[in-house]
Structures are given as structure tokens and as C-alpha cells.
PDB file of N, CA and C in Angstrom:
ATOM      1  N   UNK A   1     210.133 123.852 -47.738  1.00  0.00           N
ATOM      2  CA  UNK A   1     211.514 123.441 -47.909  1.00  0.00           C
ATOM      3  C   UNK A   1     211.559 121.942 -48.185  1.00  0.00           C
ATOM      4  N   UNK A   2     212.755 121.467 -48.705  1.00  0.00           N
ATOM      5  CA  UNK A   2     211.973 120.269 -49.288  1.00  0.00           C
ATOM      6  C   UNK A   2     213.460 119.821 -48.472  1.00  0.00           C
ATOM      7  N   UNK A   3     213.013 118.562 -48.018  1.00  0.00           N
ATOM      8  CA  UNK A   3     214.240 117.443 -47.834  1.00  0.00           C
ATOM      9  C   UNK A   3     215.387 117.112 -48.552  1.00  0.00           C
ATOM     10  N   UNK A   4     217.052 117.399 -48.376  1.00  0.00           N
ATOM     11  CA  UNK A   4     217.977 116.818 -49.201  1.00  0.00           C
ATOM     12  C   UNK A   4     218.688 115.349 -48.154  1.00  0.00           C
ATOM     13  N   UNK A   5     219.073 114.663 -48.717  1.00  0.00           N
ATOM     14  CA  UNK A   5     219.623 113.541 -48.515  1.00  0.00           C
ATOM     15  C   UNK A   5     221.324 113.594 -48.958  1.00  0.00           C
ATOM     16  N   UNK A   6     222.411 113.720 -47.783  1.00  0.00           N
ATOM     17  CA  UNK A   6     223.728 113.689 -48.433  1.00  0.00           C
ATOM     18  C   UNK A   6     224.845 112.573 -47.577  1.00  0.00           C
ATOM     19  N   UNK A   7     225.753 112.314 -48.046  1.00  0.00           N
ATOM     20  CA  UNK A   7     226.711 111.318 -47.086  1.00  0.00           C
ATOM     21  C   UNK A   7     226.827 111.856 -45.617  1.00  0.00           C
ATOM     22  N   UNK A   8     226.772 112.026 -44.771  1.00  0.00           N
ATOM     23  CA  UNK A   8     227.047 112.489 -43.322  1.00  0.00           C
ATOM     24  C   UNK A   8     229.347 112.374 -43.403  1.00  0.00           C
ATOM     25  N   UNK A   9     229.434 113.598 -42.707  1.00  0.00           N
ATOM     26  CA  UNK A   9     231.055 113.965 -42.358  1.00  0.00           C
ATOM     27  C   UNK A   9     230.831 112.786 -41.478  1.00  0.00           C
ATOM     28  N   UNK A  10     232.768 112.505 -41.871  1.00  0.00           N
ATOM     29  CA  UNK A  10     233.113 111.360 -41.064  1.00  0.00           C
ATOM     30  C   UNK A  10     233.077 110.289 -41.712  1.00  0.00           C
ATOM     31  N   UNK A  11     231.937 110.058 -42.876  1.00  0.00           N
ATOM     32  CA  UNK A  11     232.294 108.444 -43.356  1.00  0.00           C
ATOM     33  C   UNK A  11     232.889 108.537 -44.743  1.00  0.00           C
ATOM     34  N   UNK A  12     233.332 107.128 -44.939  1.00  0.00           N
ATOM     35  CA  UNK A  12     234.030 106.734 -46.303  1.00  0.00           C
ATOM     36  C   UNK A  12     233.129 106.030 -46.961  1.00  0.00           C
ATOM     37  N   UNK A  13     233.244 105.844 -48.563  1.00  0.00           N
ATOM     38  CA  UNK A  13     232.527 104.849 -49.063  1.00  0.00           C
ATOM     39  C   UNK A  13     233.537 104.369 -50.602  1.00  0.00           C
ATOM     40  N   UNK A  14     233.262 103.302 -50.549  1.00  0.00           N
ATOM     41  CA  UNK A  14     233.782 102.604 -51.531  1.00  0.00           C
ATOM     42  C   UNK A  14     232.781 102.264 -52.170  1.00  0.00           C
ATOM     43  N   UNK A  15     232.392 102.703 -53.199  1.00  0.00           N
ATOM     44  CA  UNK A  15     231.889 101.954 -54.358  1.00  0.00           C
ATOM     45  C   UNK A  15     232.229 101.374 -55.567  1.00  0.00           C
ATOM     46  N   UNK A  16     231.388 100.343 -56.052  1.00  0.00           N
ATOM     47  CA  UNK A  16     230.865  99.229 -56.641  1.00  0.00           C
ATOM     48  C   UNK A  16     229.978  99.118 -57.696  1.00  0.00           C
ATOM     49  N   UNK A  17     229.910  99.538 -58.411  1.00  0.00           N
ATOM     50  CA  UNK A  17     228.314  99.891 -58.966  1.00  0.00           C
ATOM     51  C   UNK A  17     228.722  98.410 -60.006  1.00  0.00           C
ATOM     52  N   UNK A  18     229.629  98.075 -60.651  1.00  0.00           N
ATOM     53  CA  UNK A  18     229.855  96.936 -61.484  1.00  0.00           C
ATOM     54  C   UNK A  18     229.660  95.428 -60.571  1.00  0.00           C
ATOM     55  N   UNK A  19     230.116  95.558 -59.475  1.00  0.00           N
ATOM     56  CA  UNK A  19     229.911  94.156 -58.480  1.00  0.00           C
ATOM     57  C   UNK A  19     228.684  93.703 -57.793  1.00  0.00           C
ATOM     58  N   UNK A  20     228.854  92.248 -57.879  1.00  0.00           N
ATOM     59  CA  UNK A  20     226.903  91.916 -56.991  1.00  0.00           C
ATOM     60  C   UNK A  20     226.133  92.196 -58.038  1.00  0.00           C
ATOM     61  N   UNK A  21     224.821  91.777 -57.505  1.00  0.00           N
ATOM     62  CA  UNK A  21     223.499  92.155 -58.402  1.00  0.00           C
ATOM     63  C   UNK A  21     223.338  93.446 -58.790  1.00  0.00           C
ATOM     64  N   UNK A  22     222.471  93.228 -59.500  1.00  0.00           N
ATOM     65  CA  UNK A  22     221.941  94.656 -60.032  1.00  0.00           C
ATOM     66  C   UNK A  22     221.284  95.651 -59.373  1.00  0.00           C
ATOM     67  N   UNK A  23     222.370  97.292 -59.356  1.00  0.00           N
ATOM     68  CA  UNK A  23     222.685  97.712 -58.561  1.00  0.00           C
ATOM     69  C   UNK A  23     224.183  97.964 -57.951  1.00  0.00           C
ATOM     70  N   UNK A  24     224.767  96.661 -57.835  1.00  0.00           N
ATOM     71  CA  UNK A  24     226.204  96.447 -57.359  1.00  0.00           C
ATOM     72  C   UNK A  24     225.702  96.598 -56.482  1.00  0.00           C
ATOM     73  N   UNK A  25     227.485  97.132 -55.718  1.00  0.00           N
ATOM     74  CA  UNK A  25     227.388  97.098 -53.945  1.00  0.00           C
ATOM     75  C   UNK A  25     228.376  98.425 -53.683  1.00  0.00           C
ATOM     76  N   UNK A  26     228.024  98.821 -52.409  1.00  0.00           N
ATOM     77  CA  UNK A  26     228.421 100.029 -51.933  1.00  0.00           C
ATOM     78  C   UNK A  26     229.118  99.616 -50.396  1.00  0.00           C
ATOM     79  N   UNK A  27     229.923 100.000 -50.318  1.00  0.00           N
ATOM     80  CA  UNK A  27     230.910 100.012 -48.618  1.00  0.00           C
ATOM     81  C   UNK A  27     230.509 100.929 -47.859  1.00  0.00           C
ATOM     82  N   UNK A  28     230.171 101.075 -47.105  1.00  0.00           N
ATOM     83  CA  UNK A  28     230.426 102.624 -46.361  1.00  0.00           C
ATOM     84  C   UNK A  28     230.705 102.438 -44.589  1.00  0.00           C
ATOM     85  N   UNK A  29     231.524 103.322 -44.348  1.00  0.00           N
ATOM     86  CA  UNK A  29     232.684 102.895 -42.909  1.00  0.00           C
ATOM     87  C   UNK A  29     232.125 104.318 -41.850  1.00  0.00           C
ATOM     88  N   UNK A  30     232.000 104.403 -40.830  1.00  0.00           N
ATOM     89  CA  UNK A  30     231.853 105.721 -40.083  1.00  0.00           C
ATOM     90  C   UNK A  30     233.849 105.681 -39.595  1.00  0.00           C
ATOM     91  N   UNK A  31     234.650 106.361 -40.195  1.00  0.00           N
ATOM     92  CA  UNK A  31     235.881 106.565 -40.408  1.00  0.00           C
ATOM     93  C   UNK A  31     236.621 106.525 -38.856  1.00  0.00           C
ATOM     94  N   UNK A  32     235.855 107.237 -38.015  1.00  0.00           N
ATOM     95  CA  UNK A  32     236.365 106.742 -36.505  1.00  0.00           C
ATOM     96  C   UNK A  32     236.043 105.551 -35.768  1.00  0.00           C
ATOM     97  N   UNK A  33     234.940 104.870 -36.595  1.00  0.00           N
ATOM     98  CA  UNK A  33     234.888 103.232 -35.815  1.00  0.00           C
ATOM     99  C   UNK A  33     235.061 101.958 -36.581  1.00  0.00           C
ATOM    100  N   UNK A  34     235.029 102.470 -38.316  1.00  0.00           N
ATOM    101  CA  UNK A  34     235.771 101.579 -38.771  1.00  0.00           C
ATOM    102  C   UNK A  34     234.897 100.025 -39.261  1.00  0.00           C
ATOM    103  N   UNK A  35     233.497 100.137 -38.609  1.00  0.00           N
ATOM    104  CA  UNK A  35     232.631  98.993 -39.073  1.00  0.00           C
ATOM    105  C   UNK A  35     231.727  99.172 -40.084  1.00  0.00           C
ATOM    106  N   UNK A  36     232.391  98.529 -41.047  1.00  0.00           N
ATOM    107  CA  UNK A  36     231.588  98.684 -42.780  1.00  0.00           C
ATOM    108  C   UNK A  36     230.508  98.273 -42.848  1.00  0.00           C
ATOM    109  N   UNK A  37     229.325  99.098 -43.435  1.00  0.00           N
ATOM    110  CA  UNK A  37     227.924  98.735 -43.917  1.00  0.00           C
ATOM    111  C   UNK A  37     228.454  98.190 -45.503  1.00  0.00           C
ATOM    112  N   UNK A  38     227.565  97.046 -45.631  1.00  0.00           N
ATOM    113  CA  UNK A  38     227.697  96.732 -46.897  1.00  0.00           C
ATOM    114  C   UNK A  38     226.296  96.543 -47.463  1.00  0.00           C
ATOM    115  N   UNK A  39     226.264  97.562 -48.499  1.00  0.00           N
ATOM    116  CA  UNK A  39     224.540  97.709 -49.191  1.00  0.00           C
ATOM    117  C   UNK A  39     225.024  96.890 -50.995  1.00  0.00           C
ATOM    118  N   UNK A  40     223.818  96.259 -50.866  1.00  0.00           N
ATOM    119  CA  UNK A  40     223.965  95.846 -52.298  1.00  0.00           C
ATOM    120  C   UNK A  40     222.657  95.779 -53.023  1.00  0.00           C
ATOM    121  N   UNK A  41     222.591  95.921 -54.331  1.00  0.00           N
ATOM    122  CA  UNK A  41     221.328  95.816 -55.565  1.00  0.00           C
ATOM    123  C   UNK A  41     220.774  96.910 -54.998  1.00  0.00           C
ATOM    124  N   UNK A  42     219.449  97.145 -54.807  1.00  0.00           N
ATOM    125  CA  UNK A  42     218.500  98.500 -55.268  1.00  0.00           C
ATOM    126  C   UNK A  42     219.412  99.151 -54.324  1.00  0.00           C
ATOM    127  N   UNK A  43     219.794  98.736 -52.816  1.00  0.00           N
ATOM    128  CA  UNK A  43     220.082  99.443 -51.691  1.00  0.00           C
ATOM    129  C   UNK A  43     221.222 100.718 -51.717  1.00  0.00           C
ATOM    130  N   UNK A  44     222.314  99.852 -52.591  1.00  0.00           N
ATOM    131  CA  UNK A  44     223.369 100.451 -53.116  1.00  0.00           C
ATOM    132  C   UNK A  44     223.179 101.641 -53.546  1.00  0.00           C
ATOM    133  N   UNK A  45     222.142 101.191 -54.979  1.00  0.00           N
ATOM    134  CA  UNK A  45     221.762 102.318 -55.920  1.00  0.00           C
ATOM    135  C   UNK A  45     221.096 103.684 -55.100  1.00  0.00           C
ATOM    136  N   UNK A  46     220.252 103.217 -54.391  1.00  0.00           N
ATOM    137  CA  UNK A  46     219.916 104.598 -53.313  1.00  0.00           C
ATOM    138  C   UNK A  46     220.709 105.093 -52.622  1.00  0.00           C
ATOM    139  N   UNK A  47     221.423 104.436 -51.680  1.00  0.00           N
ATOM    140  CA  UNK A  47     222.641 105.024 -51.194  1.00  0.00           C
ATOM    141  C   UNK A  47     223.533 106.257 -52.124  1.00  0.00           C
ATOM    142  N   UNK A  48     224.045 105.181 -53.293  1.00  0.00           N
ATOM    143  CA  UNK A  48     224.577 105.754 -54.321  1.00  0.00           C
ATOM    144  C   UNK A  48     223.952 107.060 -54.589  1.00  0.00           C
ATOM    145  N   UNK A  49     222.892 107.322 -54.790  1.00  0.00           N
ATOM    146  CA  UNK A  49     221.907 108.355 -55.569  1.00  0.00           C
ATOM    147  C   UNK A  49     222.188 109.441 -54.360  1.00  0.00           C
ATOM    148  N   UNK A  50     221.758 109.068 -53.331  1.00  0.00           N
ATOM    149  CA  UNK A  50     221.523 109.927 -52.783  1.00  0.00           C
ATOM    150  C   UNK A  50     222.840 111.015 -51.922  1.00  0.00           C
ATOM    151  N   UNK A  51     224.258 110.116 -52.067  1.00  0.00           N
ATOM    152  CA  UNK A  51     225.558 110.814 -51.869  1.00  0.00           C
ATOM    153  C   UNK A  51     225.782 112.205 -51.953  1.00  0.00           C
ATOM    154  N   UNK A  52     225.659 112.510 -53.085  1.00  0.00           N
ATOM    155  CA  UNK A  52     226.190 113.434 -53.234  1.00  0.00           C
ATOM    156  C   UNK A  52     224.820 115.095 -53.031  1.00  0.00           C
ATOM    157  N   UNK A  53     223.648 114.819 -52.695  1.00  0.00           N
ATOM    158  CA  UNK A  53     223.109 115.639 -51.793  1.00  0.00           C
ATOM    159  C   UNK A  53     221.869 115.899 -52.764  1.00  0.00           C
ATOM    160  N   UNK A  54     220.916 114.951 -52.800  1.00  0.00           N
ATOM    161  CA  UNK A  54     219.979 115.186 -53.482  1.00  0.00           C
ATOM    162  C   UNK A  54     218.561 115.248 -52.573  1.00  0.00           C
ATOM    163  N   UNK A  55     217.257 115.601 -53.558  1.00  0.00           N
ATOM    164  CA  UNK A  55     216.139 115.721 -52.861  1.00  0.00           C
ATOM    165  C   UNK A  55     215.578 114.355 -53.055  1.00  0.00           C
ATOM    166  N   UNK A  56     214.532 113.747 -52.464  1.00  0.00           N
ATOM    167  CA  UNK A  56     213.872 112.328 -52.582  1.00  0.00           C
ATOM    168  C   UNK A  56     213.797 112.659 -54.447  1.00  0.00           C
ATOM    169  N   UNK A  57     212.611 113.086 -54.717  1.00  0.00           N
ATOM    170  CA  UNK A  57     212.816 112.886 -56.147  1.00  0.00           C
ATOM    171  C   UNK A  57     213.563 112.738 -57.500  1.00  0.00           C
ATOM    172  N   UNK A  58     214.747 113.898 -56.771  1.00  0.00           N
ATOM    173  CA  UNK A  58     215.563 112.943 -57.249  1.00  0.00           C
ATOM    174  C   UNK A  58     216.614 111.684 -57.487  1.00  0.00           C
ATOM    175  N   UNK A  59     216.426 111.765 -55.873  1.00  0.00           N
ATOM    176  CA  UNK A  59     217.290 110.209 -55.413  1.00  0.00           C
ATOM    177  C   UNK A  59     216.165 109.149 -56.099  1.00  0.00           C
ATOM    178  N   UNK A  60     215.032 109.235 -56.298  1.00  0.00           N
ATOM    179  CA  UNK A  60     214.048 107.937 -57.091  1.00  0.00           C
ATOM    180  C   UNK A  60     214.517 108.431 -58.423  1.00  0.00           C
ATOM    181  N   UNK A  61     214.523 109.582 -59.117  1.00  0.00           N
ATOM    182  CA  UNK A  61     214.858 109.490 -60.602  1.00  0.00           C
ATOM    183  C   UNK A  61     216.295 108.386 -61.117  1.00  0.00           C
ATOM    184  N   UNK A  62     217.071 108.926 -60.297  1.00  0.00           N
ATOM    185  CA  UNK A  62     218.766 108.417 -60.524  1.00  0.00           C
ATOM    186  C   UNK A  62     218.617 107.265 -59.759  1.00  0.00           C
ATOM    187  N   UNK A  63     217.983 106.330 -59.008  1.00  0.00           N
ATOM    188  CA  UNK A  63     217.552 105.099 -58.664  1.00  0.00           C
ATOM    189  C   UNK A  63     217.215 104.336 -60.027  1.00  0.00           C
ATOM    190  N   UNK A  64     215.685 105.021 -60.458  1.00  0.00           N
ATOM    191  CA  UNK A  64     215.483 104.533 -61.740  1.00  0.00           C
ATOM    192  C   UNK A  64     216.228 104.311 -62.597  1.00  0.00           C
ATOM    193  N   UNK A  65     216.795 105.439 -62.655  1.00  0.00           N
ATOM    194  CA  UNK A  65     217.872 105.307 -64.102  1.00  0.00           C
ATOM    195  C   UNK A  65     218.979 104.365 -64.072  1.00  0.00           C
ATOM    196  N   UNK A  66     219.459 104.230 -62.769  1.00  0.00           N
ATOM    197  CA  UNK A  66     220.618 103.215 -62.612  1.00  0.00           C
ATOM    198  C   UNK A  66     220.229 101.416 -62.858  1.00  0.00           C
ATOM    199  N   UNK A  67     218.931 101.881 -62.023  1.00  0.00           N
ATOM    200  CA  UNK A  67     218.416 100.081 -62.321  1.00  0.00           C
ATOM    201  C   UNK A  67     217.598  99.983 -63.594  1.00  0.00           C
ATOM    202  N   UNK A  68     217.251 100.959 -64.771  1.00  0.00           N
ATOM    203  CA  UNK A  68     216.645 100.548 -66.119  1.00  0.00           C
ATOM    204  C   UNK A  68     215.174 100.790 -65.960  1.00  0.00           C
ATOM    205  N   UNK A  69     214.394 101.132 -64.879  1.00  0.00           N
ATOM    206  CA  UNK A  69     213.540 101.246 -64.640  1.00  0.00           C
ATOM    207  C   UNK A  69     212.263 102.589 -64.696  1.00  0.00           C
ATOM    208  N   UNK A  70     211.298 102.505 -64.778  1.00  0.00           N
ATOM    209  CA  UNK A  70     210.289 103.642 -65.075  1.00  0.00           C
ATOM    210  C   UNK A  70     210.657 104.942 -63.543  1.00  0.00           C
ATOM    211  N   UNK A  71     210.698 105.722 -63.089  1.00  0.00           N
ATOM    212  CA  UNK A  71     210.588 106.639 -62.343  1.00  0.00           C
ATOM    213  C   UNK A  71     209.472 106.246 -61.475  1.00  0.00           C
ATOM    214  N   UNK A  72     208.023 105.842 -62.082  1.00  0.00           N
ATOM    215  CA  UNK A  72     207.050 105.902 -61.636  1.00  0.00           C
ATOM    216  C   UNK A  72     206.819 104.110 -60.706  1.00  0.00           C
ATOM    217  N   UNK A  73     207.644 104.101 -61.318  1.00  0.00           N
ATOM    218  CA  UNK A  73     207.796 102.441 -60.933  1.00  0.00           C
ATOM    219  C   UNK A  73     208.303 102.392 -58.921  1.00  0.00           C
ATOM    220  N   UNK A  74     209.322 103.336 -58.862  1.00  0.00           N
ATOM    221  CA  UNK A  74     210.053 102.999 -57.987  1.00  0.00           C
ATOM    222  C   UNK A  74     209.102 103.568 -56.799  1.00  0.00           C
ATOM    223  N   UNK A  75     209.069 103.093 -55.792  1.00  0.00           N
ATOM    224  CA  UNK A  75     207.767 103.578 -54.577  1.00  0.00           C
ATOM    225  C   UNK A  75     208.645 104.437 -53.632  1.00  0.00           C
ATOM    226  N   UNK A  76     208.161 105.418 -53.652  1.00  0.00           N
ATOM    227  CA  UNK A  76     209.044 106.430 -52.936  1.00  0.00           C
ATOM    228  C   UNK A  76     208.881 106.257 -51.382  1.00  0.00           C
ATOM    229  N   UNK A  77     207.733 105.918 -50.999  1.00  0.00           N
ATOM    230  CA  UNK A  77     207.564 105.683 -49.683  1.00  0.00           C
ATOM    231  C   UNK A  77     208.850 104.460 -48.778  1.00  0.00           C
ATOM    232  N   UNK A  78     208.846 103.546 -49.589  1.00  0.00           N
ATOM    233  CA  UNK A  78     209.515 102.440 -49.489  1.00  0.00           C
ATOM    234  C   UNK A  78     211.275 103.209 -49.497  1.00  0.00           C
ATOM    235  N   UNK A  79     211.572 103.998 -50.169  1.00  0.00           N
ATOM    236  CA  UNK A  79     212.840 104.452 -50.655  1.00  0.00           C
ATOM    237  C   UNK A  79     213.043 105.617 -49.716  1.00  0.00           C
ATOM    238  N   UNK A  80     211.979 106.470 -49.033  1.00  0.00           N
ATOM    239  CA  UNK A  80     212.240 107.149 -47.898  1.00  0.00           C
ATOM    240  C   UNK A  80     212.062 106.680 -46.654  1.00  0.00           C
ATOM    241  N   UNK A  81     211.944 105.680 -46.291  1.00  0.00           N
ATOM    242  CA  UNK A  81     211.928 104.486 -45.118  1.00  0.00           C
ATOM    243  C   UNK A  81     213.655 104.078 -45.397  1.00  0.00           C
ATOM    244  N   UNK A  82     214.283 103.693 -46.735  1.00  0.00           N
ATOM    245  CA  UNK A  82     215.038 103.714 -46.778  1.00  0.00           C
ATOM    246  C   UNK A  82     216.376 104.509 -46.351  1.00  0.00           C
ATOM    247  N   UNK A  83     216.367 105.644 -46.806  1.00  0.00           N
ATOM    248  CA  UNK A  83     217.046 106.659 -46.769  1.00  0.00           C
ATOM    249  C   UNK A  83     216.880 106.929 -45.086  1.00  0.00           C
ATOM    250  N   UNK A  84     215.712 107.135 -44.465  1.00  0.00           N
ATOM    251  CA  UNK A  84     215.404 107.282 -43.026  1.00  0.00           C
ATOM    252  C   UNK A  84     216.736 106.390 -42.249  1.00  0.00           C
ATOM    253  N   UNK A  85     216.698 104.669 -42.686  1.00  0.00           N
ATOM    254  CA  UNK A  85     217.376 104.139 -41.935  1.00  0.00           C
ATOM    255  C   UNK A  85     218.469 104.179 -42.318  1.00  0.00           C
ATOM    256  N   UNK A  86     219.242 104.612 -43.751  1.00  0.00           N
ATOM    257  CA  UNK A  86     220.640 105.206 -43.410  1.00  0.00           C
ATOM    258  C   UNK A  86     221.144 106.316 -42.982  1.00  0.00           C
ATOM    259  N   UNK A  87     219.898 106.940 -42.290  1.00  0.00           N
ATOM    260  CA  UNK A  87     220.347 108.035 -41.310  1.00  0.00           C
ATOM    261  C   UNK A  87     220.575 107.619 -40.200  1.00  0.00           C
ATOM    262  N   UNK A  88     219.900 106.842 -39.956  1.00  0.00           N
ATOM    263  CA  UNK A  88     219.677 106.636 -38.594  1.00  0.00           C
ATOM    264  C   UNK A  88     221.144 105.472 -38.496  1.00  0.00           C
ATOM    265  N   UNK A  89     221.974 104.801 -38.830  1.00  0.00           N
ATOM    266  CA  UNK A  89     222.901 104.094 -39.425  1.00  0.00           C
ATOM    267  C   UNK A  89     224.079 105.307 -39.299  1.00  0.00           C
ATOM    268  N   UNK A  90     223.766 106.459 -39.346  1.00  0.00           N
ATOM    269  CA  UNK A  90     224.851 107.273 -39.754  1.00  0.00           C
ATOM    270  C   UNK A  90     225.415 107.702 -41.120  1.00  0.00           C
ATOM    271  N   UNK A  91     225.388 106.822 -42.254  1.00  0.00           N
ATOM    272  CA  UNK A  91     225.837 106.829 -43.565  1.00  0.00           C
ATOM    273  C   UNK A  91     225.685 108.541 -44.145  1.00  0.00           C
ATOM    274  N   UNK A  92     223.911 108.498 -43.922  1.00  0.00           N
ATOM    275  CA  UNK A  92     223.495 110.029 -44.603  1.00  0.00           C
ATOM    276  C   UNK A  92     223.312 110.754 -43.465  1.00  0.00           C
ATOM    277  N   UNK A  93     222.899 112.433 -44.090  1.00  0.00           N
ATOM    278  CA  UNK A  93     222.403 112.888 -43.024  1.00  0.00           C
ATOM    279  C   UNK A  93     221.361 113.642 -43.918  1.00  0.00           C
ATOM    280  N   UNK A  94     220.190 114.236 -43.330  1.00  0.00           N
ATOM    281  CA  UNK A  94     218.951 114.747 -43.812  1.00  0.00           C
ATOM    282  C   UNK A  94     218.938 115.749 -43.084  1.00  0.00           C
ATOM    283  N   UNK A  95     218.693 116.585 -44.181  1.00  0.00           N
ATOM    284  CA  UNK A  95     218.764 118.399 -44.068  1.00  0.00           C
ATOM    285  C   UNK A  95     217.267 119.159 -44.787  1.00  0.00           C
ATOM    286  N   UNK A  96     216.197 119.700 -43.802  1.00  0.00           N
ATOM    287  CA  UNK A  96     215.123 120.350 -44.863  1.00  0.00           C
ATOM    288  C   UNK A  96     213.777 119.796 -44.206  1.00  0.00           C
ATOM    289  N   UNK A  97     213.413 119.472 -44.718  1.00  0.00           N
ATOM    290  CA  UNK A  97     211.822 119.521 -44.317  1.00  0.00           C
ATOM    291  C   UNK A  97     211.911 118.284 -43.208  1.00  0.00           C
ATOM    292  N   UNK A  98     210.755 118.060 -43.066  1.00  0.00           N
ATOM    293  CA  UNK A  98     210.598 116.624 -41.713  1.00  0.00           C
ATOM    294  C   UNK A  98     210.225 115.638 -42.631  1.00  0.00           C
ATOM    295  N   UNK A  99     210.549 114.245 -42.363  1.00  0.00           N
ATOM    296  CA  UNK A  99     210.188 113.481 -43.078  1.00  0.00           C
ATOM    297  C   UNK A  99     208.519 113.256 -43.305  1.00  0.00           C
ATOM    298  N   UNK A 100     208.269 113.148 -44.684  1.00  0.00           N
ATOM    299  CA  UNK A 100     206.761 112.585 -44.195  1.00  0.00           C
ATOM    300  C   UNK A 100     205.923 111.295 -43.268  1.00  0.00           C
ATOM    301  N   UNK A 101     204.739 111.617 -43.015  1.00  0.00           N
ATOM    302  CA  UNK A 101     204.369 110.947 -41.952  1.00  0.00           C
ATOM    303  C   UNK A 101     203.781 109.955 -42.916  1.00  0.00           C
TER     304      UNK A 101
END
């Protein structure tokens, strides 16, 4: 079973993709406490990617593609460390396999 990555119930997000560096910037609020994460440049773009309920590979494809970049380029390890700590943040939630070790 493979890992999906999606927004976690309960939060809001405002996005940005035109504002800030490249990448832009992304808002995101846990709706009952109201204290905004603010992700910007690659951070955004993962966030971004990974919203609407994707698997790692393809949260690095649509990473790539947003920042102009090769697929092979983007280090997935680095980008699921990522994704890990906007779980752990609350933003996402992770559904499917265990993360790798």
C-alpha cells in the first residue's frame, strides 16, 4: 500500500502560488485555534502538491513541475521528512503505508 499525503479536516489554507519566492507562499490555520503556518518557496510548493491527496511520487512530480525543475532532481527523502513534519504540525494527514525508515 503505498502512502497518500492530504490536508487534515479542520484546517484552512490560503494560497499564494504568485507571492514570495519561487514557489510563493501558502497560509494554513488549524480552524479551531486559529494560528497560521506560513510556508513559502519549495515549502509551499509541497504543501501545495500534496493537498489535495497525493502519493510521495507524485507530490515530487507536481513539486518539480511547479518549480521548473527535473523530477529526478528533487530528493525525495528530504521532501518526505518534509511532508512528515506537516503532519506532525497538523496541516496534512498520512494515510497508507509507514513512512520509510
Amino acid at each position: 500500500m503505498t502512502a497518500m499525503w492530504a490536508r487534515s479536516p479542520g484546517w484552512g489554507v490560503v494560497d499564494r502560488p504568485e507571492e514570495g519566492p519561487h514557489g510563493g507562499s501558502l497560509y494554513a490555520a488549524a480552524l479551531d485555534a486559529g494560528v497560521i503556518h506560513v510556508l513559502q518557496g519549495p515549502a509551499a510548493a509541497t504543501c501545495r502538491a500534496a493537498l489535495p491527496g497525493r502519493a510521495l511520487t507524485e507530490v515530487r512530480d507536481a513539486v518539480a513541475h511547479e518549480l521548473g525543475a527535473d523530477p529526478s532532481s528533487v530528493d525525495e527523502e528530504a521532501l518526505e521528512e518534509l511532508l512528515v513534519e506537516l503532519v506532525e504540525v497538523g496541516v496534512l494527514r498520512r494515510e497508507g503505508a509507514p513512512v520509510s525508515a
